[in-house]
Structure formats: C-alpha cells, structure tokens
C-alpha atoms as a PDB file:
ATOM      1  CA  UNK A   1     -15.402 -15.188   4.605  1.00  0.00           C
ATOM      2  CA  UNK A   2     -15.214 -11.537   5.358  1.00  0.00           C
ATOM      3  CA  UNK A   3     -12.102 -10.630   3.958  1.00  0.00           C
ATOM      4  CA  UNK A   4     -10.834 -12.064  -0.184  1.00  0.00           C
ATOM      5  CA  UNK A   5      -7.822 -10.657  -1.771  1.00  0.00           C
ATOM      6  CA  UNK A   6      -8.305  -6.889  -2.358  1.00  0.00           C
ATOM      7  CA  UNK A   7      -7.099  -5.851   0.968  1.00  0.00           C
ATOM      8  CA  UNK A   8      -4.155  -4.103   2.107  1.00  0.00           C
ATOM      9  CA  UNK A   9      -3.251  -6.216   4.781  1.00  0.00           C
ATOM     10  CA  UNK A  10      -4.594  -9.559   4.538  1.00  0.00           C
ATOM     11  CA  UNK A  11      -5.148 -11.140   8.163  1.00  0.00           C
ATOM     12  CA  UNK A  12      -5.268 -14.955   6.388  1.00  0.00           C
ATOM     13  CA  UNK A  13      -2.202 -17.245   8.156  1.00  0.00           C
ATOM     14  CA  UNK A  14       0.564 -17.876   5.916  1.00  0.00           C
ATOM     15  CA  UNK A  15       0.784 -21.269   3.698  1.00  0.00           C
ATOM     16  CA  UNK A  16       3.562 -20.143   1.507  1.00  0.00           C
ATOM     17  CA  UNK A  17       4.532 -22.174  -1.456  1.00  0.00           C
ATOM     18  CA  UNK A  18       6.248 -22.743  -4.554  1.00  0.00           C
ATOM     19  CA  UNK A  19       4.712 -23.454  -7.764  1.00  0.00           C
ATOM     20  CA  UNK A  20       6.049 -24.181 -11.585  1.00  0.00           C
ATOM     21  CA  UNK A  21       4.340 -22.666 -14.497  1.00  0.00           C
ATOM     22  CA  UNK A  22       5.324 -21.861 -18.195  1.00  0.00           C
ATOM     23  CA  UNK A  23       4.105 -19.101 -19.768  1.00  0.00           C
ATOM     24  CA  UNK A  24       4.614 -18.186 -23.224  1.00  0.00           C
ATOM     25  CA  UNK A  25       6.803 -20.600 -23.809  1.00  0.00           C
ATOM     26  CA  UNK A  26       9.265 -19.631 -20.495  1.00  0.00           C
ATOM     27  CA  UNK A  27       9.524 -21.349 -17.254  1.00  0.00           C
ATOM     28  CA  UNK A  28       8.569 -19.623 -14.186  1.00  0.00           C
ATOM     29  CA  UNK A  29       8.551 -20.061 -10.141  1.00  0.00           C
ATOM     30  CA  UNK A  30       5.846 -18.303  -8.253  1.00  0.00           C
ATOM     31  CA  UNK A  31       6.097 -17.991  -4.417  1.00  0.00           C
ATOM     32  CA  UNK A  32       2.571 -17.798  -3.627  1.00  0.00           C
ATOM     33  CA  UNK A  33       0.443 -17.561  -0.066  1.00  0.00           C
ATOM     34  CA  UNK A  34      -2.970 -17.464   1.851  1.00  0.00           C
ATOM     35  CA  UNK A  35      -4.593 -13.934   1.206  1.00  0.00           C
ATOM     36  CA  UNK A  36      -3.561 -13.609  -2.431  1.00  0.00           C
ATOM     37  CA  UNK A  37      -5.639 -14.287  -5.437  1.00  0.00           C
ATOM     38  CA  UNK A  38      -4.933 -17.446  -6.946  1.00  0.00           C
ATOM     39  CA  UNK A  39      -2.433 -18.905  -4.196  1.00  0.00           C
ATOM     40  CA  UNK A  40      -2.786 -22.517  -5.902  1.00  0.00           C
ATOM     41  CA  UNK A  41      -1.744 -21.252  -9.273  1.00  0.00           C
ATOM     42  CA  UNK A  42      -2.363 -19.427 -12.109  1.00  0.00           C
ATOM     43  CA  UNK A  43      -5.852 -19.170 -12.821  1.00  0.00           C
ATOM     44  CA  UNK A  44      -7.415 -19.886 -16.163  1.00  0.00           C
ATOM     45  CA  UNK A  45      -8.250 -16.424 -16.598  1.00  0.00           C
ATOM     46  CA  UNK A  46      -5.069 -14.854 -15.894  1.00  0.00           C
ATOM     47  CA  UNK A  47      -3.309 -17.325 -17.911  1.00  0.00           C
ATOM     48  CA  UNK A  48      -5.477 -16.284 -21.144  1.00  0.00           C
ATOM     49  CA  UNK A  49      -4.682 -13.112 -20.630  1.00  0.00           C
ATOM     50  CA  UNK A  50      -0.989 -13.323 -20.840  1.00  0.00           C
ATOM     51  CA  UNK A  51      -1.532 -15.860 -23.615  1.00  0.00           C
ATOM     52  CA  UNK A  52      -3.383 -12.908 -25.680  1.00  0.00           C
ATOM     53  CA  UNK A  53      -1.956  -9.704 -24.761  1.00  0.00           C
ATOM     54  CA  UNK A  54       0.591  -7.792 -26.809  1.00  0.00           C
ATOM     55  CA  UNK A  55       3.692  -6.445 -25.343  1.00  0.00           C
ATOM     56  CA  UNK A  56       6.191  -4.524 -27.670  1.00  0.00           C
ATOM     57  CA  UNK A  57       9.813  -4.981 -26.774  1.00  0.00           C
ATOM     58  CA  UNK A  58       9.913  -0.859 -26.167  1.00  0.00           C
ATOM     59  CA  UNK A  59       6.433  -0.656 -24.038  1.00  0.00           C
ATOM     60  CA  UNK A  60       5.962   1.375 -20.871  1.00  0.00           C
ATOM     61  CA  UNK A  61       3.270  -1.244 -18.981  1.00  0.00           C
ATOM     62  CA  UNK A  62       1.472  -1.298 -16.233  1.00  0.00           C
ATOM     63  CA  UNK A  63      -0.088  -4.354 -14.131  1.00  0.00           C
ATOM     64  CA  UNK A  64      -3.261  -3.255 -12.179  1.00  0.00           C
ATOM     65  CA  UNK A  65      -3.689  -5.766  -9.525  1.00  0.00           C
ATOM     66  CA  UNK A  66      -0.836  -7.850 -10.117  1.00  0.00           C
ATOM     67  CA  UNK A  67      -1.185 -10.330  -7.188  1.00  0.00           C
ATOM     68  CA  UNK A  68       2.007 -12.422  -6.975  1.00  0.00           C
ATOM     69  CA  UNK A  69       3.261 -11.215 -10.364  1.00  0.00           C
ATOM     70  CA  UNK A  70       2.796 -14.014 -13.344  1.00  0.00           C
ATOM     71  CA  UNK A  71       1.024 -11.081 -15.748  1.00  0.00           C
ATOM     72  CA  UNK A  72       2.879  -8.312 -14.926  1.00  0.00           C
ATOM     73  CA  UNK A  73       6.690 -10.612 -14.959  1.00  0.00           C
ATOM     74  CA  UNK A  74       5.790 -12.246 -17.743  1.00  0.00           C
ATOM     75  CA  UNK A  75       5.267  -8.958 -19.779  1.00  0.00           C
ATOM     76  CA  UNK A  76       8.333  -7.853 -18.229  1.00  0.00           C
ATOM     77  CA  UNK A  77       9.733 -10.595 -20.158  1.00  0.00           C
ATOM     78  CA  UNK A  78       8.269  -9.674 -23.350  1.00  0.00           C
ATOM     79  CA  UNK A  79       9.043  -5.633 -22.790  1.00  0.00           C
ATOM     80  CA  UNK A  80      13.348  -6.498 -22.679  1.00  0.00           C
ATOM     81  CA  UNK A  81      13.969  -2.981 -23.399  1.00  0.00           C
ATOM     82  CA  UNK A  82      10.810  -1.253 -21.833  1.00  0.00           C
ATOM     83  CA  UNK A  83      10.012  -1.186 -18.116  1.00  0.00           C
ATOM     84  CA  UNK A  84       7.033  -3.062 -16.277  1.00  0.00           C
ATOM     85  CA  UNK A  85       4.888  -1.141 -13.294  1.00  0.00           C
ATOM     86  CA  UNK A  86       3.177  -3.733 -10.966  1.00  0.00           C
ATOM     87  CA  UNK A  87       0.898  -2.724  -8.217  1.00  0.00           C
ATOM     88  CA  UNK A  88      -1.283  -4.182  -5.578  1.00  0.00           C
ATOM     89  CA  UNK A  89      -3.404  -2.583  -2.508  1.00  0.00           C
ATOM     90  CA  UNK A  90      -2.285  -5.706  -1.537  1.00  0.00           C
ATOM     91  CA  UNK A  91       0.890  -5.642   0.962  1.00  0.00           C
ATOM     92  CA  UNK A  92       1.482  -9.508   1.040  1.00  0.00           C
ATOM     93  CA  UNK A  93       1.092  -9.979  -2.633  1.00  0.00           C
ATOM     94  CA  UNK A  94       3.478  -6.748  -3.519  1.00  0.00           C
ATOM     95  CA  UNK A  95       5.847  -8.788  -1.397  1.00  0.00           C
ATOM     96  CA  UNK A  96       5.628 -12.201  -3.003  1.00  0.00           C
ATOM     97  CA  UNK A  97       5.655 -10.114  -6.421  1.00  0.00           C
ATOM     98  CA  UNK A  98       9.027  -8.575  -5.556  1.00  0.00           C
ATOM     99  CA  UNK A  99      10.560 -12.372  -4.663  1.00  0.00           C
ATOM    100  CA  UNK A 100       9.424 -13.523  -7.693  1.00  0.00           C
ATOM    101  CA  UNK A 101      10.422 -11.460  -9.584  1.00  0.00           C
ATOM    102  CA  UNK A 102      14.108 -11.943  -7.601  1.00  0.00           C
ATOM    103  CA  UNK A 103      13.357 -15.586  -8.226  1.00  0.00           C
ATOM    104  CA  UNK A 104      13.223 -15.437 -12.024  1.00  0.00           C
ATOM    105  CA  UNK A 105      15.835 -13.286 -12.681  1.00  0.00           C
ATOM    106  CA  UNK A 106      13.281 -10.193 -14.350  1.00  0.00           C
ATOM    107  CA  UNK A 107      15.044  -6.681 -13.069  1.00  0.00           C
ATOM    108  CA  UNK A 108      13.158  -4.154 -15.539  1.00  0.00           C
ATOM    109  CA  UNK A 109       9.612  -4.225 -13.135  1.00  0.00           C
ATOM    110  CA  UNK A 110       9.022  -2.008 -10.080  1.00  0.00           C
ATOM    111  CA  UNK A 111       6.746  -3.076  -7.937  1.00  0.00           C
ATOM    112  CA  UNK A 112       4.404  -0.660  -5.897  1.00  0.00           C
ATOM    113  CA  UNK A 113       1.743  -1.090  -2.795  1.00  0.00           C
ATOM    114  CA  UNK A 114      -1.123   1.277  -4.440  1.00  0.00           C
ATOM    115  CA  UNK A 115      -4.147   1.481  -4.441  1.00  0.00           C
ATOM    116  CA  UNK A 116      -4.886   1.344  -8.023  1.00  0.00           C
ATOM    117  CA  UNK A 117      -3.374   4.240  -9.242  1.00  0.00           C
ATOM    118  CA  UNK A 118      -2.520   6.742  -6.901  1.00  0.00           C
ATOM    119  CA  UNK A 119       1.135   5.262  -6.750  1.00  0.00           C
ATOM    120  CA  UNK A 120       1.195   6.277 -10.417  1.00  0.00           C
ATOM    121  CA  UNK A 121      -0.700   9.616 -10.994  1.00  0.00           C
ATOM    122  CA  UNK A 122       1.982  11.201 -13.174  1.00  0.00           C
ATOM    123  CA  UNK A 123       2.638   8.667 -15.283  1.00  0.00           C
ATOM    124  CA  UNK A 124       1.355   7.608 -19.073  1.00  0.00           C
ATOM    125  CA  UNK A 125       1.806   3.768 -20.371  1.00  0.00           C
ATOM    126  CA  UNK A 126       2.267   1.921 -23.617  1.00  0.00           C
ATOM    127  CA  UNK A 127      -0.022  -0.552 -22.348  1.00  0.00           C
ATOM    128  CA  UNK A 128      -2.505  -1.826 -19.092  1.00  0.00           C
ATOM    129  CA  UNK A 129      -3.208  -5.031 -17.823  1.00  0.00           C
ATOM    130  CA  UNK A 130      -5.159  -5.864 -15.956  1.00  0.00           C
ATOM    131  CA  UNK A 131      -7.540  -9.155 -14.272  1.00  0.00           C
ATOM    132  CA  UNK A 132      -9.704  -6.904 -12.309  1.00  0.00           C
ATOM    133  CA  UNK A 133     -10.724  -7.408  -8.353  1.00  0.00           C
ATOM    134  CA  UNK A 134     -14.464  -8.547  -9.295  1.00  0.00           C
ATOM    135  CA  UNK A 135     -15.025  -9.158  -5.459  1.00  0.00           C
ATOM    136  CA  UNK A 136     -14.243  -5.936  -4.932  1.00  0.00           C
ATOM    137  CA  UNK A 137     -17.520  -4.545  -7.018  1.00  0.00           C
ATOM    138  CA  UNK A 138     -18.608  -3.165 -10.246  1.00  0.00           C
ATOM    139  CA  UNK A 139     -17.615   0.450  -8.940  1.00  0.00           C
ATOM    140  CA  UNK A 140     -14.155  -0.624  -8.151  1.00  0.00           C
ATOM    141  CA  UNK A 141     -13.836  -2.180 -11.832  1.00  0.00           C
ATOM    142  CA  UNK A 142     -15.189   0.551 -13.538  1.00  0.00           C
ATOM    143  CA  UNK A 143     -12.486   3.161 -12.003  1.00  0.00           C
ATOM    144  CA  UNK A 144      -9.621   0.510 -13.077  1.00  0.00           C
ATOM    145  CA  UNK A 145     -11.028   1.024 -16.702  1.00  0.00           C
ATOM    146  CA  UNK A 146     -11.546   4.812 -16.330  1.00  0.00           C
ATOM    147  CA  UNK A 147      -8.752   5.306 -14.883  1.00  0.00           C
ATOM    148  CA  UNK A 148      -6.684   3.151 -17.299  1.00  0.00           C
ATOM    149  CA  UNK A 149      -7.816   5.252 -19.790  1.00  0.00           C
ATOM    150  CA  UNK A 150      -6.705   8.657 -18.628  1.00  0.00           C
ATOM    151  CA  UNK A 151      -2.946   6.919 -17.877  1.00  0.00           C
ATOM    152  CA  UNK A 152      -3.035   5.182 -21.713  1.00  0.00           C
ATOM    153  CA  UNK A 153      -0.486   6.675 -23.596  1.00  0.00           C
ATOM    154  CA  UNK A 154      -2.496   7.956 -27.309  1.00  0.00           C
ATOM    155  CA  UNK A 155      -2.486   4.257 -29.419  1.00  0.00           C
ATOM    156  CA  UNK A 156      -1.978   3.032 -25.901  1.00  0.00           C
ATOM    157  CA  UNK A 157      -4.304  -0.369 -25.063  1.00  0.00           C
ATOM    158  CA  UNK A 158      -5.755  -1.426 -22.116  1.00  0.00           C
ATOM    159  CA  UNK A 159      -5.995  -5.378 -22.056  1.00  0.00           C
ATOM    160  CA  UNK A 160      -9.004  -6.811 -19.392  1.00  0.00           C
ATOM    161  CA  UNK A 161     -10.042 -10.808 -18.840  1.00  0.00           C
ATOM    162  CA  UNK A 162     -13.069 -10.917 -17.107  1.00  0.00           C
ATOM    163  CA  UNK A 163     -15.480 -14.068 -16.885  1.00  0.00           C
ATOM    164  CA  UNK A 164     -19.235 -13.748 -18.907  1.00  0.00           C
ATOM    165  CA  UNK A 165     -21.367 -14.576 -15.721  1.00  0.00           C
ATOM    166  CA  UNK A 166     -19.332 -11.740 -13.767  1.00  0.00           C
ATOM    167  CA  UNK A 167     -20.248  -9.148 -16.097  1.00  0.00           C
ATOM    168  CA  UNK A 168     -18.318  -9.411 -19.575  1.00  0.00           C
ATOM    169  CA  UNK A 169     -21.157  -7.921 -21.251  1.00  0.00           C
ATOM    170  CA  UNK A 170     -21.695  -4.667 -19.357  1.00  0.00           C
ATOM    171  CA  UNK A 171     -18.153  -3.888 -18.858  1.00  0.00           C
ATOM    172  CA  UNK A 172     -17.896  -4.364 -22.521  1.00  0.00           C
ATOM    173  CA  UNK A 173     -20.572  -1.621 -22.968  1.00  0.00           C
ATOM    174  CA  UNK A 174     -18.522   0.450 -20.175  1.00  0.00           C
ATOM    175  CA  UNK A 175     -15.253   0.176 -22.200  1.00  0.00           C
ATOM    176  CA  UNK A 176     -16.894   1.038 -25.517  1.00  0.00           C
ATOM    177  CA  UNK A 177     -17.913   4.257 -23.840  1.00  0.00           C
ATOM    178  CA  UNK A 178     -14.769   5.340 -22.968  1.00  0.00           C
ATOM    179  CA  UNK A 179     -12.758   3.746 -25.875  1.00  0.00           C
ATOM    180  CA  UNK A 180     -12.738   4.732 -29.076  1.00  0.00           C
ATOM    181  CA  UNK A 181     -12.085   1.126 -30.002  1.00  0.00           C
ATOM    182  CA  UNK A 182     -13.057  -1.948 -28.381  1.00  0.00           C
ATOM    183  CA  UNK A 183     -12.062  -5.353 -29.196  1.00  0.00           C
ATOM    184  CA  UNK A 184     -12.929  -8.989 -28.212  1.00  0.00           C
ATOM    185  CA  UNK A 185      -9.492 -10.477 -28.608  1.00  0.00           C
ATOM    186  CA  UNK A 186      -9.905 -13.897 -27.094  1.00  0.00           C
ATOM    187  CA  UNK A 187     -12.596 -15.901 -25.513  1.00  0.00           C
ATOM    188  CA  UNK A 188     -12.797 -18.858 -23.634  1.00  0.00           C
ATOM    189  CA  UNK A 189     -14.415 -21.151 -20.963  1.00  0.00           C
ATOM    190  CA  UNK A 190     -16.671 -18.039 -20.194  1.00  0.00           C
ATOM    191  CA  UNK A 191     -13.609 -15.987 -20.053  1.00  0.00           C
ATOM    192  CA  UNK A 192     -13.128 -12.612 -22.556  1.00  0.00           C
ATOM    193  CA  UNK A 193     -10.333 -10.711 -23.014  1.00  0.00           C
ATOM    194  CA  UNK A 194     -11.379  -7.205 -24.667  1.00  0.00           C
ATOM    195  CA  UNK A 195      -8.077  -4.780 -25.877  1.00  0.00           C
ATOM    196  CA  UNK A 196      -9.308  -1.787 -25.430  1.00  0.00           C
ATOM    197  CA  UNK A 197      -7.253   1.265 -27.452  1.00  0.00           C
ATOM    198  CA  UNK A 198      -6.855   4.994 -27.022  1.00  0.00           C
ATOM    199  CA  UNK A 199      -7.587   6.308 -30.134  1.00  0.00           C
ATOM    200  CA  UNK A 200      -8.342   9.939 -29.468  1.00  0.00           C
END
C-alpha cells in the first residue's frame, strides 16, 4: 500500500460509516471512512490517551493530527469554556471531523486542513495532543514535538501516546531534551502516554 493516512488527499474509495463510542463517560457518533486512521474505531491508543490527558475547563488546546475528531471533540468537551484547535494534512478526515463534531453537538472546536502547524503559527496553547503519524517517520514526529513545544503556552503540556515497539523509548529521550519535565503518565498494552510540560 503506497499511500496510509498522512496524506492530503487520500485517493482510497469511500466506505463511510457510523460508529458508537463512549468516552469519558459521554456518548459519541463518529462518521468515519477509507483513508483515515482508524476508520473501524477508536484505536486502543487513542482511546488511552483521552482516558489520561488533562483538560482544564479554561484551556486553549490543540489536536495535532486529529483524524476524524474523537481526541480533539472529546477535549472540546472537557474545555466548556476554552476553545479546541483540530488539524489534519488530511482533507477527508478534516471533513469527517467537522460532521462530527456537527453530529455531537460540540461548537467550541475549529477545525483546520494544516499541515501540522503552519495553519497555527501565531498561536500559543494551554495544552497539545497529539497520537502522532508514526508512518509518516521519525523526522515527521520529532517536528510535532518540537514544534509543540515552541506553540506551548509557559506551564503548557504536550500529551503524546505512542506504542513501545514504534519508538516510546527514543522519543522519550527526544522529549526530555526539549522539556524541562517529562512524565510517563500512563502505560499500557505497549502503549505510553508521556505529558510533557513547558517549564522554562
């Protein structure tokens, strides 16, 4: 297979559908399709993620990657009276991202095609999230965690899953060097999920 999710336009054929999930603790539907990351549901990793991360009711967040939408909507969810950024090189997922978040009623997210962050240059978050494009290589992952760190707002945290056997251990080593603190906050089934804060 030539082309995987981190794409702009994805050439797959469509095979839209709907899917049920609850995240902490609220019912969502996901329109999902071919070409996106996880079409069949949420994966394991994702879902850990959103299980672990802290969102403030006040944050300014940002969703790197945000596929079809279940990390950054259901911070959105958790941020009532802050705002959620969401954004995708991906066309087809920004698009399934925007109906979903139609779909379950969550108005305080905008939703931007970017590649990484050039959509968002100018502006500083409360917190990152992000399940990085591993298929898209190490050098692509380590910009999403430089990057993240120049856009962190000061006692701003970046929050990253990312699976042992696809390199938990050296990005962990990348994030300490740019980080001035570093924390394994969850692990399981080979998944970690490091929050990573900007202390200085």
């Amino acid at each position: 297979m030539s082309e995987h999710y981190y794409t702009g336009k994805p050439t797959a054929k469509h095979e839209q559908r709907t899917i049920q999930d609850k995240l902490r603790g609220r019912a969502f539907t996901f329109l999902t399709d071919a070409g996106v990351f996880s079409k069949g549901g949420v994966d394991f990793g994702s879902r850990l993620l959103i299980e672990t991360m802290e969102v403030r009711e006040n944050d300014r967040v940002l969703d790197v990657g945000c596929g079809y939408g279940p990390i950054g909507l259901t911070a959105a969810t958790l941020a009532l009276h802050g705002a959620v950024t969401m954004v995708d090189i991906n066309e087809r997922a920004v698009e399934l991202a925007k109906s979903n978040a139609q779909k379950n009623g969550i108005a305080n997210v905008s939703i931007i095609t970017s590649d990484l962050f050039e959509a968002v240059q100018e502006q500083e978050f409360d917190c990152i999230l992000t399940n990085p494009p591993i298929r898209a290589g190490k050098e692509t992952v380590h910009r999403i965690f430089e990057e993240a760190y120049q856009h962190l707002a000061l006692g701003g945290s970046l929050w990253v899953v990312i699976q042992k056997k696809q390199g938990a251990p050296s990005a962990f080593t990348k994030l300490e060097a740019l980080f001035g603190e570093v924390q394994e906050a969850a692990k399981d089934k080979g998944y970690w999920i490091f929050r990573c804060v900007k202390s200085d």
